[in-house]
Protein backbone atom coordinates (compact mmCIF):
# COMPACT_ATOMS: atom_id res chain seq x y z
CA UNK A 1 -13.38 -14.26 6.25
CA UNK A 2 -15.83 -11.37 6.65
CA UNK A 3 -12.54 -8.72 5.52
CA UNK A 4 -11.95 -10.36 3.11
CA UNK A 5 -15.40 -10.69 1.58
CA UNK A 6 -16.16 -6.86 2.37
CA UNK A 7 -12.64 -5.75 0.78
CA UNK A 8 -13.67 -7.65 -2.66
CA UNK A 9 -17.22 -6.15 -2.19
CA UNK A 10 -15.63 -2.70 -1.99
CA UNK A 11 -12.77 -3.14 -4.59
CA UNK A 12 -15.75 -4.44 -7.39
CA UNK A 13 -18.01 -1.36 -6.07
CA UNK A 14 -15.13 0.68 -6.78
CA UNK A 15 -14.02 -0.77 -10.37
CA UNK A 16 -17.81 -0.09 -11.25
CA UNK A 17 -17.43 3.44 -10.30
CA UNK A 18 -14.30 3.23 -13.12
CA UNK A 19 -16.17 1.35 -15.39
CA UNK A 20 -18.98 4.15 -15.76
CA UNK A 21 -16.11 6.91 -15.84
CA UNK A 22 -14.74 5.34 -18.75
CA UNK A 23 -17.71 4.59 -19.88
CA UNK A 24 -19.03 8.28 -20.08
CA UNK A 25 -15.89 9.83 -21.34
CA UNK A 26 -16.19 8.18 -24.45
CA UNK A 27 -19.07 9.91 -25.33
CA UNK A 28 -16.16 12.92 -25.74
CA UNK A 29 -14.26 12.14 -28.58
CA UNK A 30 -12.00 14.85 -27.95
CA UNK A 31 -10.21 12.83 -25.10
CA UNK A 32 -6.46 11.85 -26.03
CA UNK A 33 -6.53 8.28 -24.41
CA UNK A 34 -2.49 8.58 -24.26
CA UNK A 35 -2.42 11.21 -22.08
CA UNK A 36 -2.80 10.61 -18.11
CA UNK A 37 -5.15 9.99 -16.55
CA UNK A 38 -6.92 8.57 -19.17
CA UNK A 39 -4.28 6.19 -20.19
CA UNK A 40 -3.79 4.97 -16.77
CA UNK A 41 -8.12 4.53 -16.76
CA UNK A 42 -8.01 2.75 -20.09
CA UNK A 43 -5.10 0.23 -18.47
CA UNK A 44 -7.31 0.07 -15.78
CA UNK A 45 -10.81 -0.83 -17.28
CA UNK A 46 -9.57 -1.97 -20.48
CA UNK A 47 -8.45 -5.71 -19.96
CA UNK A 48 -12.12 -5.78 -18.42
CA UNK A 49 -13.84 -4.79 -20.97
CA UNK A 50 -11.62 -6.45 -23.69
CA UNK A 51 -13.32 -9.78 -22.14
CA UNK A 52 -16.75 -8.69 -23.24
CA UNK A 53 -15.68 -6.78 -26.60
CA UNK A 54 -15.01 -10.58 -28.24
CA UNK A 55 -18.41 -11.65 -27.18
CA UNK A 56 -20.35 -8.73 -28.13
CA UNK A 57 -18.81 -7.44 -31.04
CA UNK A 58 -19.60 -3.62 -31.74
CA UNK A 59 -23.29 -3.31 -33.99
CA UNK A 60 -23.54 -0.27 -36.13
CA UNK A 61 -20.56 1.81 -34.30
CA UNK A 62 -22.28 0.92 -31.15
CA UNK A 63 -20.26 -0.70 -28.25
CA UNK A 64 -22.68 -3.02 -26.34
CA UNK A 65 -19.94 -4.99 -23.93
CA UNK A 66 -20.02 -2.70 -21.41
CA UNK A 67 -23.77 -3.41 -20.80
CA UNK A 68 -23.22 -7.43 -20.00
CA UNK A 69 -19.38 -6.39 -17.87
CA UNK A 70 -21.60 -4.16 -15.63
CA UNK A 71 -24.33 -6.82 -15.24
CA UNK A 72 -21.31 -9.74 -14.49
CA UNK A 73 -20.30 -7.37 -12.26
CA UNK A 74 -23.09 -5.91 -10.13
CA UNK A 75 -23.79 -10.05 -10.16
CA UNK A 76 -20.33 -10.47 -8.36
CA UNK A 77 -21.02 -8.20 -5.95
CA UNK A 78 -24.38 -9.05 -4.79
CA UNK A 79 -23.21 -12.71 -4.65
CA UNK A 80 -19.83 -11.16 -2.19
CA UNK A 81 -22.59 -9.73 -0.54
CA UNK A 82 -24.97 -12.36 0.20
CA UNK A 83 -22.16 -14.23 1.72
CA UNK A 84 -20.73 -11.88 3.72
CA UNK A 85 -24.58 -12.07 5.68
CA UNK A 86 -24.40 -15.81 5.72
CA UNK A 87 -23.56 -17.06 8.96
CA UNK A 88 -20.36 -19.06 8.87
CA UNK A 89 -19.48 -22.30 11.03
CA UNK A 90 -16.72 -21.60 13.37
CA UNK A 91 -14.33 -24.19 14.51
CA UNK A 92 -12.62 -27.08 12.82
């Protein structure tokens, strides 16, 4: 139980690390999001995202989604966390 808590730990630490990657490169609207690898990052983290874009729809050009996926998130994790120090019963 304890791999398998600390491999989704490290798999949603990881996906944040993504997340603020894609995050920051579209502050450069140079970036062709067709070309690799930053069509293979936007597969990635967009299906994510997309989740949170039809909640928070974008106000005044301004995409605030990515705020409340990072806060679901970091929320995941901590709670992956917390059980993987909670001691569990052995047996049955």
């Amino acid at each position: 139980m304890d791999l398998l808590i600390t491999t989704l730990a490290t798999f949603i630490t990881f996906y944040s690390y993504l997340l603020i990657i894609r995050v920051l490169l579209t502050w450069f609207p140079t970036i062709d999001w067709y070309n690799q690898p930053f069509a293979a990052l936007g597969q990635i983290t967009d299906p994510y995202l997309n989740l949170f874009r039809s909640i928070i729809p974008p106000l005044g050009g301004m995409d605030f989604s990515p705020i409340l996926a990072f806060l679901v998130l970091n929320l995941a994790g901590e709670l992956l966390r917390t059980l993987g120090r909670l001691p569990f019963v052995q047996g049955y």
